[in-house]
PDB file of N, CA and C in Angstrom:
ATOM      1  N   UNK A   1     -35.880 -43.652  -1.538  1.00  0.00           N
ATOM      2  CA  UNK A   1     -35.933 -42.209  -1.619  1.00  0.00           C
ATOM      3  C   UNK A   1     -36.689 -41.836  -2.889  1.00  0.00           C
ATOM      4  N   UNK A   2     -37.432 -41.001  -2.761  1.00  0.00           N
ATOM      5  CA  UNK A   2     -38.439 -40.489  -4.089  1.00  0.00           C
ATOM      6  C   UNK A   2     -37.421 -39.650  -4.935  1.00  0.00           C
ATOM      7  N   UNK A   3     -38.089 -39.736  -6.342  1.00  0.00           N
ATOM      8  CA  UNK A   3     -37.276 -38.669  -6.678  1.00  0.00           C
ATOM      9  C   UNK A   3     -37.273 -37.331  -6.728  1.00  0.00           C
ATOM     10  N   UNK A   4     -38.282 -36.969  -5.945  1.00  0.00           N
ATOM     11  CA  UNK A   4     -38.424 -35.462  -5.520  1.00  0.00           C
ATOM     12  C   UNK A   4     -37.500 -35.106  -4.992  1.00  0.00           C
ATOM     13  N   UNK A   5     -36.832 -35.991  -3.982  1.00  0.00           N
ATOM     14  CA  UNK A   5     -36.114 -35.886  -2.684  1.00  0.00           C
ATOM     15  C   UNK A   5     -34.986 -35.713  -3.257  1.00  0.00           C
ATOM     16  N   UNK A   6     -34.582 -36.816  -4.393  1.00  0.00           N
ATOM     17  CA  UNK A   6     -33.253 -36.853  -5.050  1.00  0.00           C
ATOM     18  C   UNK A   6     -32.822 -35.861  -6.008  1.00  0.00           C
ATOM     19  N   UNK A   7     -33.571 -34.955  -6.577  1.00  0.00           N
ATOM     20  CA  UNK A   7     -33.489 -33.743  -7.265  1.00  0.00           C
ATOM     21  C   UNK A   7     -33.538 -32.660  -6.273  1.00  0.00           C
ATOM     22  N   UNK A   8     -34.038 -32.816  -5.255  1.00  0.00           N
ATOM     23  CA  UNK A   8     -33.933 -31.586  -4.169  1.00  0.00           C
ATOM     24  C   UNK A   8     -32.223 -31.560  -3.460  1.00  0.00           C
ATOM     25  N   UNK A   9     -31.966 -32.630  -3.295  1.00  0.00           N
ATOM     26  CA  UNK A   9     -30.489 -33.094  -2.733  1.00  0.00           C
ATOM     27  C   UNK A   9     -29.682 -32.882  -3.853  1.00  0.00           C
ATOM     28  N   UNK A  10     -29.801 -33.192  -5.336  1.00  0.00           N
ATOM     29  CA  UNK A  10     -28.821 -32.952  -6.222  1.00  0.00           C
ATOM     30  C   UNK A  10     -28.772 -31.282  -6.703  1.00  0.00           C
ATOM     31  N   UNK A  11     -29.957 -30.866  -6.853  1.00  0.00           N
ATOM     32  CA  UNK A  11     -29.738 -29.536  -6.977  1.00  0.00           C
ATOM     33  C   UNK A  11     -28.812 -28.473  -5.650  1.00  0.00           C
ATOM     34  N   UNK A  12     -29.263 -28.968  -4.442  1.00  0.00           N
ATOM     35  CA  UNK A  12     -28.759 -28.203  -3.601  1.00  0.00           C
ATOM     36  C   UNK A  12     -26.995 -28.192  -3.331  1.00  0.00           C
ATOM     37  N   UNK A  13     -27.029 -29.637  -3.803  1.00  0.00           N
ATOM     38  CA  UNK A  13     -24.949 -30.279  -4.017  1.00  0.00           C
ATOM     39  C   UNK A  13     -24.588 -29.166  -4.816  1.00  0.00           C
ATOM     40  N   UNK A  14     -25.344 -28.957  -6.288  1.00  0.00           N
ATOM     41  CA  UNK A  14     -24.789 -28.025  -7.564  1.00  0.00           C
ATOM     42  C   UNK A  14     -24.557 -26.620  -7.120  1.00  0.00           C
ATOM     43  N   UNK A  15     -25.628 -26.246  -6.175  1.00  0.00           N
ATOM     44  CA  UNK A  15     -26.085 -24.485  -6.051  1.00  0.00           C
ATOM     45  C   UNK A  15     -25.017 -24.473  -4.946  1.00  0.00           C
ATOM     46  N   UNK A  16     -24.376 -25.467  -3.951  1.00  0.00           N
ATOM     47  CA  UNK A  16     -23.522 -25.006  -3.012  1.00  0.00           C
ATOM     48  C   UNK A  16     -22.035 -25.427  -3.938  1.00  0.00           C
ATOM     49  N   UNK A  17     -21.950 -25.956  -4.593  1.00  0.00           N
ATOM     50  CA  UNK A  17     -20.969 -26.041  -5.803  1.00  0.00           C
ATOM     51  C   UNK A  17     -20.017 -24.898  -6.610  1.00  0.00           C
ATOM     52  N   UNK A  18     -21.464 -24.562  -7.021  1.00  0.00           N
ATOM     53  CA  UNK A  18     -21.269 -23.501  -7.454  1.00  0.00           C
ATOM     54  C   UNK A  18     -20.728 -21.838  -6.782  1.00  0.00           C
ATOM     55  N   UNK A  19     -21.193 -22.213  -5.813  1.00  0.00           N
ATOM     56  CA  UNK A  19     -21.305 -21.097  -4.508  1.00  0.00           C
ATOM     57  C   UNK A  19     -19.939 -20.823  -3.916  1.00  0.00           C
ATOM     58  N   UNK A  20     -19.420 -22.258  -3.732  1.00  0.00           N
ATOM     59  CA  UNK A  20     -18.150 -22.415  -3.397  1.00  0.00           C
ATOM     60  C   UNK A  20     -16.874 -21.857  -4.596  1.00  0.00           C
ATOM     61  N   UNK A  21     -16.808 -22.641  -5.745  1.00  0.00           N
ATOM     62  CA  UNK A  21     -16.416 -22.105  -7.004  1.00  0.00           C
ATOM     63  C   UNK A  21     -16.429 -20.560  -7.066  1.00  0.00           C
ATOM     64  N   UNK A  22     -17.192 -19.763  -7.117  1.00  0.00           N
ATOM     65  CA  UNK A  22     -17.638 -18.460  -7.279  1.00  0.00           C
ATOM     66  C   UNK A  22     -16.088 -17.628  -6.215  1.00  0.00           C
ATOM     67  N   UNK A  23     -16.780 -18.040  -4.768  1.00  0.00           N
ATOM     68  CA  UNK A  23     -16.251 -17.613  -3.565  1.00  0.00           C
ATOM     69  C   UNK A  23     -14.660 -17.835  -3.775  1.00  0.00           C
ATOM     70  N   UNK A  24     -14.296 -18.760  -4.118  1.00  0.00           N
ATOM     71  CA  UNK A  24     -12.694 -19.006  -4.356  1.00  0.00           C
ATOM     72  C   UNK A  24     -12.444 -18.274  -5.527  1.00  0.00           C
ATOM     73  N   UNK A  25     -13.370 -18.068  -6.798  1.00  0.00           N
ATOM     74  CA  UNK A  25     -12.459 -17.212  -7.505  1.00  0.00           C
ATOM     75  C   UNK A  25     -12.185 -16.160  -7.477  1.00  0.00           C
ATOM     76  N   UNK A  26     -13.412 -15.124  -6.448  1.00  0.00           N
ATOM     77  CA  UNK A  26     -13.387 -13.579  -6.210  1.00  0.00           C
ATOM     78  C   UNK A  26     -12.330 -13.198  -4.988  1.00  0.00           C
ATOM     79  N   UNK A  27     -11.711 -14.101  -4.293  1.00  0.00           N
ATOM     80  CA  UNK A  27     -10.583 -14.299  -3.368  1.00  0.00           C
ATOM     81  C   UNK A  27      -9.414 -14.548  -3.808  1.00  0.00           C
ATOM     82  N   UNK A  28      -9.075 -15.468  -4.423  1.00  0.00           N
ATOM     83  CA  UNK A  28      -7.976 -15.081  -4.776  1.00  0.00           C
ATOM     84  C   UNK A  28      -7.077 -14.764  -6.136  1.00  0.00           C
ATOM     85  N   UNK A  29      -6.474 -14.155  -5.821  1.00  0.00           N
ATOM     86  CA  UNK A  29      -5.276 -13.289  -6.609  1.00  0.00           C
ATOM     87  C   UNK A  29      -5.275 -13.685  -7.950  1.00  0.00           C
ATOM     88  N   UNK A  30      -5.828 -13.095  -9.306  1.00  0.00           N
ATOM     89  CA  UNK A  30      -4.952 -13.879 -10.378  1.00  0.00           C
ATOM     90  C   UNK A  30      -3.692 -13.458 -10.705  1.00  0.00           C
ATOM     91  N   UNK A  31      -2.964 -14.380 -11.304  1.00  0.00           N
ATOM     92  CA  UNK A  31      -1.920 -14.150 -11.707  1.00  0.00           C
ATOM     93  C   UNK A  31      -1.340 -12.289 -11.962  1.00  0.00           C
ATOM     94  N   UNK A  32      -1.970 -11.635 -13.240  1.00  0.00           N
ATOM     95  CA  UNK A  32      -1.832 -10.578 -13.431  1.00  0.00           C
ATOM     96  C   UNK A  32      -1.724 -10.125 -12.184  1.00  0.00           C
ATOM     97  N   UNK A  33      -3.177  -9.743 -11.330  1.00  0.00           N
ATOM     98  CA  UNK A  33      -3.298  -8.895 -10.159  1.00  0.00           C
ATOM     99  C   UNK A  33      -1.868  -9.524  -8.916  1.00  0.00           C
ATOM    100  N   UNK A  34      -1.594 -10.651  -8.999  1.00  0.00           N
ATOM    101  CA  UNK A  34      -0.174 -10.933  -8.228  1.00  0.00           C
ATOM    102  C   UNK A  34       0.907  -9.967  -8.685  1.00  0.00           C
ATOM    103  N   UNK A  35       1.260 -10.312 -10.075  1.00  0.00           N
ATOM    104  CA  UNK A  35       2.565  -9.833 -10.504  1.00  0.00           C
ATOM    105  C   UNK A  35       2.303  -8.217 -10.293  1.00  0.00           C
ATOM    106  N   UNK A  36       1.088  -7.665 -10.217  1.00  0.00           N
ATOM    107  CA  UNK A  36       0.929  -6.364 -10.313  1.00  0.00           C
ATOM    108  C   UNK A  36       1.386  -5.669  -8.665  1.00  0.00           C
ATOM    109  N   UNK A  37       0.898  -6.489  -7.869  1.00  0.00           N
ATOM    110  CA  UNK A  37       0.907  -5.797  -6.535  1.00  0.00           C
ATOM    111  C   UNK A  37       2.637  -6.518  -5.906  1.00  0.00           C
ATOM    112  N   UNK A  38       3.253  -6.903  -6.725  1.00  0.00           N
ATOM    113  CA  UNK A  38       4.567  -7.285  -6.457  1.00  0.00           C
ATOM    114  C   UNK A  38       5.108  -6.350  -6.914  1.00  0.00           C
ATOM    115  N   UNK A  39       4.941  -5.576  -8.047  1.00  0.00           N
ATOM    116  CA  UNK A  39       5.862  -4.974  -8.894  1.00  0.00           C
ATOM    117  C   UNK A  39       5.818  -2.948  -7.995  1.00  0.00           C
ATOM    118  N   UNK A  40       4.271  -3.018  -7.338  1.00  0.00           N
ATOM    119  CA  UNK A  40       4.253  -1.837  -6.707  1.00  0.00           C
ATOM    120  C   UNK A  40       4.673  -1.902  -5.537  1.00  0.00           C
ATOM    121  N   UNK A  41       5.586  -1.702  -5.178  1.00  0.00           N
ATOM    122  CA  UNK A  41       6.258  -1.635  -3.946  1.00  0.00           C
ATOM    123  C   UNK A  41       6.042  -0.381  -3.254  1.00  0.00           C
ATOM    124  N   UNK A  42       6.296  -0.852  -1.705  1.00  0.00           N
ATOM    125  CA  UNK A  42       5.939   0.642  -1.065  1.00  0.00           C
ATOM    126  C   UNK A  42       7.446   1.523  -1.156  1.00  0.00           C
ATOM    127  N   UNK A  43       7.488   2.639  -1.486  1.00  0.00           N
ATOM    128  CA  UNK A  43       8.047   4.133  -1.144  1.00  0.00           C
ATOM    129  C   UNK A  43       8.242   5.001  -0.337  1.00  0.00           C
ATOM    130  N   UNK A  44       9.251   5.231   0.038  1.00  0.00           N
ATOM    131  CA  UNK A  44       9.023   5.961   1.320  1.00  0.00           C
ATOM    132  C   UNK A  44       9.567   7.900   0.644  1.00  0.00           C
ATOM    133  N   UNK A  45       8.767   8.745   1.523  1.00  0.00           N
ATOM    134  CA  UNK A  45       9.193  10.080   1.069  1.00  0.00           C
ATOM    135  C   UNK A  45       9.145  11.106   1.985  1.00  0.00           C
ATOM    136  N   UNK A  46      10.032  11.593   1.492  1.00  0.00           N
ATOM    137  CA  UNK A  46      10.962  12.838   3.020  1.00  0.00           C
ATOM    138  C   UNK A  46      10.529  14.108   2.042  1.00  0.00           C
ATOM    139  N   UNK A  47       9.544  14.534   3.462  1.00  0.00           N
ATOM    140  CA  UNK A  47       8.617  15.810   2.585  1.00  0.00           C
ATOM    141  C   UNK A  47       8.476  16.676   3.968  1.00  0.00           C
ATOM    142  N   UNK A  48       7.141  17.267   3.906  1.00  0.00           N
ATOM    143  CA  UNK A  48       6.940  18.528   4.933  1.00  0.00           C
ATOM    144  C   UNK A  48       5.975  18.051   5.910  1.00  0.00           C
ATOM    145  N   UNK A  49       6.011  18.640   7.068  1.00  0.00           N
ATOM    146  CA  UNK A  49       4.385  18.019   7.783  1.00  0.00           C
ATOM    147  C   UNK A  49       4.979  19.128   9.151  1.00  0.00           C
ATOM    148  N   UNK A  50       3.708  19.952   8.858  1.00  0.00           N
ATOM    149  CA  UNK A  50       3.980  21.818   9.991  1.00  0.00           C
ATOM    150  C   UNK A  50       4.996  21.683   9.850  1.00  0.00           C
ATOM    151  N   UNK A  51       5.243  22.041   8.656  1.00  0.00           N
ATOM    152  CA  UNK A  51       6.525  22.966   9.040  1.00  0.00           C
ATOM    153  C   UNK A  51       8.167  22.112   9.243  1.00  0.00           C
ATOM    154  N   UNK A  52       8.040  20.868   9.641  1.00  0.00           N
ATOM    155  CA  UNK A  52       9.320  20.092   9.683  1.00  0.00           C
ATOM    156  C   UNK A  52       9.452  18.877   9.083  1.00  0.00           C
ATOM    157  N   UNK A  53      10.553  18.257   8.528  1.00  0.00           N
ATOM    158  CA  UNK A  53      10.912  17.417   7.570  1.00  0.00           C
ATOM    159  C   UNK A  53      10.171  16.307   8.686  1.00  0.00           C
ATOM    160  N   UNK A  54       9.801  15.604   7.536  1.00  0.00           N
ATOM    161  CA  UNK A  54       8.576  14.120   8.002  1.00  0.00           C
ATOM    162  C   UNK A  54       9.086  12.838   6.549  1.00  0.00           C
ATOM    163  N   UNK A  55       9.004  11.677   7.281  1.00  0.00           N
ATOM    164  CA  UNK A  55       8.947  10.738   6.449  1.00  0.00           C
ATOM    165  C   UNK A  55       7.538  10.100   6.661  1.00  0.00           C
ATOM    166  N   UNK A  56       7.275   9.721   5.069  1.00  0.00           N
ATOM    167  CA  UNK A  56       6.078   8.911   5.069  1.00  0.00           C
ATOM    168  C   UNK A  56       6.287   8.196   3.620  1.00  0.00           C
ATOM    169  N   UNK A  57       4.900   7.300   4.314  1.00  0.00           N
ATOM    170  CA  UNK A  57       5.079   5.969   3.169  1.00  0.00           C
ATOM    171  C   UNK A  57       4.254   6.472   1.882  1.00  0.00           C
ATOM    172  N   UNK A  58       4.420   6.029   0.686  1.00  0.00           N
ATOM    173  CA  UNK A  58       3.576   6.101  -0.220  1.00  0.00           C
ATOM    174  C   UNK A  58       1.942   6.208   0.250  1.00  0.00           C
ATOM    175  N   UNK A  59       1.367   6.771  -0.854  1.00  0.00           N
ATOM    176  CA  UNK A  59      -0.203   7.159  -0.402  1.00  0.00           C
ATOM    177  C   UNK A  59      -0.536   6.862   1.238  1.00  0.00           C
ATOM    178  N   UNK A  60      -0.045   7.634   2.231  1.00  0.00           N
ATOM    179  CA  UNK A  60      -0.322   7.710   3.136  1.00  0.00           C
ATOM    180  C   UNK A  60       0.445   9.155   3.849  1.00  0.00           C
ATOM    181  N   UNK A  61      -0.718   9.712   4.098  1.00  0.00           N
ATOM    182  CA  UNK A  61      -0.979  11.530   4.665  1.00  0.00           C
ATOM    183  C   UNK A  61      -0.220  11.539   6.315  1.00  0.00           C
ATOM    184  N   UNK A  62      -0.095  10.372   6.925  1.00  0.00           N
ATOM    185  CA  UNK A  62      -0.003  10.794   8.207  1.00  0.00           C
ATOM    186  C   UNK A  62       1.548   9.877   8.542  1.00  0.00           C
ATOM    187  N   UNK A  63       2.528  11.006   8.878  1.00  0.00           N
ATOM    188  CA  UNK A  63       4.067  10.502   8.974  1.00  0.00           C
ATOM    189  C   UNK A  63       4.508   9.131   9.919  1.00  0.00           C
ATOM    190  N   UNK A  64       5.231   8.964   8.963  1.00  0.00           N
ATOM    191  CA  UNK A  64       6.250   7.887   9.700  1.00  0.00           C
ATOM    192  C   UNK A  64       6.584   8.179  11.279  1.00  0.00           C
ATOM    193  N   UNK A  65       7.264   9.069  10.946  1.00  0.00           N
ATOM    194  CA  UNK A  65       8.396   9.897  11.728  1.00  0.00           C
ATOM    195  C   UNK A  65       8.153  11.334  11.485  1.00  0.00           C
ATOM    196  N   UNK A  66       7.813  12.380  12.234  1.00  0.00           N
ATOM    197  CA  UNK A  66       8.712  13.777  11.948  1.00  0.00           C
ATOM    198  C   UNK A  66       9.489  14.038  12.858  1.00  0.00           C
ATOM    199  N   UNK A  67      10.832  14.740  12.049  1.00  0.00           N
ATOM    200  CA  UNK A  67      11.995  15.215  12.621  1.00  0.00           C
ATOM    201  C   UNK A  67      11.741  15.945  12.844  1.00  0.00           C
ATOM    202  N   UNK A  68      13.059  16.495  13.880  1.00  0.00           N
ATOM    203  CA  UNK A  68      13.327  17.786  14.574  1.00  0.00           C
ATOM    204  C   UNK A  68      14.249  18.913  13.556  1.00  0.00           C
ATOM    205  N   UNK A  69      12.971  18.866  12.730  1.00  0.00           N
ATOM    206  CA  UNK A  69      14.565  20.235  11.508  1.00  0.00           C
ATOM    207  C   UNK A  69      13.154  20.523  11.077  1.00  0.00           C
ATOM    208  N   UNK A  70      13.284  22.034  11.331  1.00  0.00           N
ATOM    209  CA  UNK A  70      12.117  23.033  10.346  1.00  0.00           C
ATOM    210  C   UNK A  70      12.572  23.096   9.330  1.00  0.00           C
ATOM    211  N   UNK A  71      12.122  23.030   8.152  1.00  0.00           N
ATOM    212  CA  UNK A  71      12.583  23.338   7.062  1.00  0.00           C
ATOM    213  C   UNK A  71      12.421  24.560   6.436  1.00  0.00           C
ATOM    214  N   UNK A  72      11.947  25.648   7.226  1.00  0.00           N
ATOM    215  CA  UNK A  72      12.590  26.905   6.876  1.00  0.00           C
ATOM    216  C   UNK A  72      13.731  27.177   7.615  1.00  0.00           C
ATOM    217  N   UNK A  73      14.574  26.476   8.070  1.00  0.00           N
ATOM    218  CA  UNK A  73      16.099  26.604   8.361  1.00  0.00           C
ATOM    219  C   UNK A  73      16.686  26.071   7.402  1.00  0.00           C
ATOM    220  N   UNK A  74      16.716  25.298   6.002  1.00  0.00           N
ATOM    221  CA  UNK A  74      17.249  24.931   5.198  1.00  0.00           C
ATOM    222  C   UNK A  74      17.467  25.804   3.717  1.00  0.00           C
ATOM    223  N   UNK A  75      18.183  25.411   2.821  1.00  0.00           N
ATOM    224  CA  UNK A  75      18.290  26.568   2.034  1.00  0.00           C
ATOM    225  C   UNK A  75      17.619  26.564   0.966  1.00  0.00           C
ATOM    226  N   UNK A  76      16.971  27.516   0.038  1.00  0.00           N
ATOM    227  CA  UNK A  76      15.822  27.436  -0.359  1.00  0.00           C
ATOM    228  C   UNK A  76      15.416  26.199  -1.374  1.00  0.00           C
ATOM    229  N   UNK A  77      16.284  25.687  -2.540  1.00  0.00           N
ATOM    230  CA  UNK A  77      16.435  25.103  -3.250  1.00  0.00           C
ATOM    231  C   UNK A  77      16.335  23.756  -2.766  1.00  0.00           C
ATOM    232  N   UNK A  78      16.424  23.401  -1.407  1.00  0.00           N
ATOM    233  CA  UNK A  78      16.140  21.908  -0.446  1.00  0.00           C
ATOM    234  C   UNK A  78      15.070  22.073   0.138  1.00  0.00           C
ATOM    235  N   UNK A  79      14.453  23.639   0.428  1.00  0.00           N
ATOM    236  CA  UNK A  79      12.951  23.369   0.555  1.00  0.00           C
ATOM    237  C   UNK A  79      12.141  23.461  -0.793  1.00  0.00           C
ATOM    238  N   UNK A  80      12.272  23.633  -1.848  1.00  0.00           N
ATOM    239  CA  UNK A  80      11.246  23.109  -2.791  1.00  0.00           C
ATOM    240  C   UNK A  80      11.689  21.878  -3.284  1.00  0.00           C
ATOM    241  N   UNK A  81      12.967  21.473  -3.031  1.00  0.00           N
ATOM    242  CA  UNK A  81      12.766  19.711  -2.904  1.00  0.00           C
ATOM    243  C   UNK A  81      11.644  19.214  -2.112  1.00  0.00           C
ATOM    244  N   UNK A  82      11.951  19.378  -1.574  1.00  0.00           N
ATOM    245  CA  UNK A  82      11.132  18.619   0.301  1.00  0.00           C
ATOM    246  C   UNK A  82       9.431  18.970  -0.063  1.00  0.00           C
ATOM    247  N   UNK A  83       9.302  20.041  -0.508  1.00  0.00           N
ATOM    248  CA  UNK A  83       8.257  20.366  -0.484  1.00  0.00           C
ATOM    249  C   UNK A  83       7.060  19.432  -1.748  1.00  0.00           C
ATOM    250  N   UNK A  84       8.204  19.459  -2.734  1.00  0.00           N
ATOM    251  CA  UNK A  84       8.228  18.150  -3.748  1.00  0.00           C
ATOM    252  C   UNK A  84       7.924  16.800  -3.412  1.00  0.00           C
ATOM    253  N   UNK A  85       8.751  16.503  -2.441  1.00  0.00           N
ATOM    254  CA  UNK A  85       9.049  15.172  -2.056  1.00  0.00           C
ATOM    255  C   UNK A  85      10.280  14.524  -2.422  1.00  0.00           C
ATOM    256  N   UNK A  86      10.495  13.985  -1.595  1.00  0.00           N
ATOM    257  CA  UNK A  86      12.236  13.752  -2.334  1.00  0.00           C
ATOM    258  C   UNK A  86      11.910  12.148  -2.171  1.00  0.00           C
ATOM    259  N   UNK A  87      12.065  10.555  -3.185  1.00  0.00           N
ATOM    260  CA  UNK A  87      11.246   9.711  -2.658  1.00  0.00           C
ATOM    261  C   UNK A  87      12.766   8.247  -2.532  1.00  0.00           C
ATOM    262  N   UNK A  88      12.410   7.254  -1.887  1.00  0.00           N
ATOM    263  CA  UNK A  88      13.231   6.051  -1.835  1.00  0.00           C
ATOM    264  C   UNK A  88      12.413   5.069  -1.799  1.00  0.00           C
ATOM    265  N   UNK A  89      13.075   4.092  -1.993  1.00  0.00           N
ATOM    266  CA  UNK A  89      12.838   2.480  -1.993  1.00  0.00           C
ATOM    267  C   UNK A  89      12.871   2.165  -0.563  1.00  0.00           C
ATOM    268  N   UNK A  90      13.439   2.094   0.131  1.00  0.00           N
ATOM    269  CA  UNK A  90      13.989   1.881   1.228  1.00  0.00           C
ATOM    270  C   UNK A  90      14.004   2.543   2.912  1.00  0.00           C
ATOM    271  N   UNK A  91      13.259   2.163   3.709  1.00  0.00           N
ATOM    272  CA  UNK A  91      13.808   2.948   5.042  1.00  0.00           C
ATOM    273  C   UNK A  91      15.148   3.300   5.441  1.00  0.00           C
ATOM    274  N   UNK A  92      16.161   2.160   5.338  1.00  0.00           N
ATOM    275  CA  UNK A  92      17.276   3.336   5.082  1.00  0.00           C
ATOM    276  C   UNK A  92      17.530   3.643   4.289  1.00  0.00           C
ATOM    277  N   UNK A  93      16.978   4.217   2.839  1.00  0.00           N
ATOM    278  CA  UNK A  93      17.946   5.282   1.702  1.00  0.00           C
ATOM    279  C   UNK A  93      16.812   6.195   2.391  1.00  0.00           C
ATOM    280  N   UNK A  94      15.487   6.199   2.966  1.00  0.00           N
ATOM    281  CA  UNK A  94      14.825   7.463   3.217  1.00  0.00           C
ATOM    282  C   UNK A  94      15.999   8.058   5.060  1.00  0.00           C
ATOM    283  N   UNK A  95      16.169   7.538   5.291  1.00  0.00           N
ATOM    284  CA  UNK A  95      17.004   7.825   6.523  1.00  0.00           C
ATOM    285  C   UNK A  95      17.858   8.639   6.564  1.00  0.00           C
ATOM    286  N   UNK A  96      18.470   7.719   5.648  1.00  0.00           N
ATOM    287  CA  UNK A  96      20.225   8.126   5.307  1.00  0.00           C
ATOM    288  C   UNK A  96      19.996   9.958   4.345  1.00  0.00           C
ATOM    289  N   UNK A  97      19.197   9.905   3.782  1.00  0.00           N
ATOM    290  CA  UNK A  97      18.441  11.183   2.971  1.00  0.00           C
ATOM    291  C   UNK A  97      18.132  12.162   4.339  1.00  0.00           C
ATOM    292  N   UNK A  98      17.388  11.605   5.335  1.00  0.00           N
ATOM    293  CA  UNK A  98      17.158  12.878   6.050  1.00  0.00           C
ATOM    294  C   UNK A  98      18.230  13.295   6.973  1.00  0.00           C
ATOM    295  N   UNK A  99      19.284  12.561   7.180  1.00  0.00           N
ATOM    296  CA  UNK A  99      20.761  12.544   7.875  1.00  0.00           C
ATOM    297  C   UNK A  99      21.313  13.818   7.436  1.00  0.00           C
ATOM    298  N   UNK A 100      21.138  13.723   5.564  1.00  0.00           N
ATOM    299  CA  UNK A 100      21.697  14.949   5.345  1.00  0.00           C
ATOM    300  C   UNK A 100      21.361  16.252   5.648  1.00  0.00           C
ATOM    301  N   UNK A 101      20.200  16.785   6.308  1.00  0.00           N
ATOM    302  CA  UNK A 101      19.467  17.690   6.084  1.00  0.00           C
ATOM    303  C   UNK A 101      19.218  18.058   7.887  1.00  0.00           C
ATOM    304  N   UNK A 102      19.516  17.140   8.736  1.00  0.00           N
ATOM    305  CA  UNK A 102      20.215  17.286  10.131  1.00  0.00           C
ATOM    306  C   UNK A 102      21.412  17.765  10.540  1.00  0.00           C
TER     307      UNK A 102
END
């Protein structure tokens, strides 16, 4: 084998080497960015949507669930909760929250 051939073959080993290396580090997770997206957990929040109590998840506009309770049947001080957001950890503590308000 010439050594043209053998510098064409060793360079191309390095550049897909490298290529590979690169690709695995922009994939996965470092440490920090792990512990970070562990520590943000999703939320759930019992708010408004037309007019009737709706659960939804953290940063997301379009409900879980909406219930059957307008919340201008409630008394005023539980609609500027609601209107607030009232928020939980949990599908049932967000549940058990809209139980009350049924």
């Amino acid at each position: 084998m010439s050594i043209r051939i053998k510098g064409i073959i060793l360079f191309t080993v390095i550049t897909l080497s490298i290529i590979v290396v690169c690709i695995s580090l922009t994939t996965k997770p470092t440490l920090a960015e792990n512990t970070t997206s562990e520590a943000v957990k999703t939320q759930y929040i019992l708010s408004e949507f037309n007019g009737k109590l709706a659960i939804f998840q953290t940063n997301n506009n379009i409900p879980l669930e909406v219930l059957d309770v307008r919340i201008d049947s409630l008394p005023e001080r539980d609609i500027e909760k609601i209107k607030n957001g009232i928020t939980a950890n949990t599908l049932n503590e967000i549940f058990a929250l809209a139980e009350d308000y049924e």
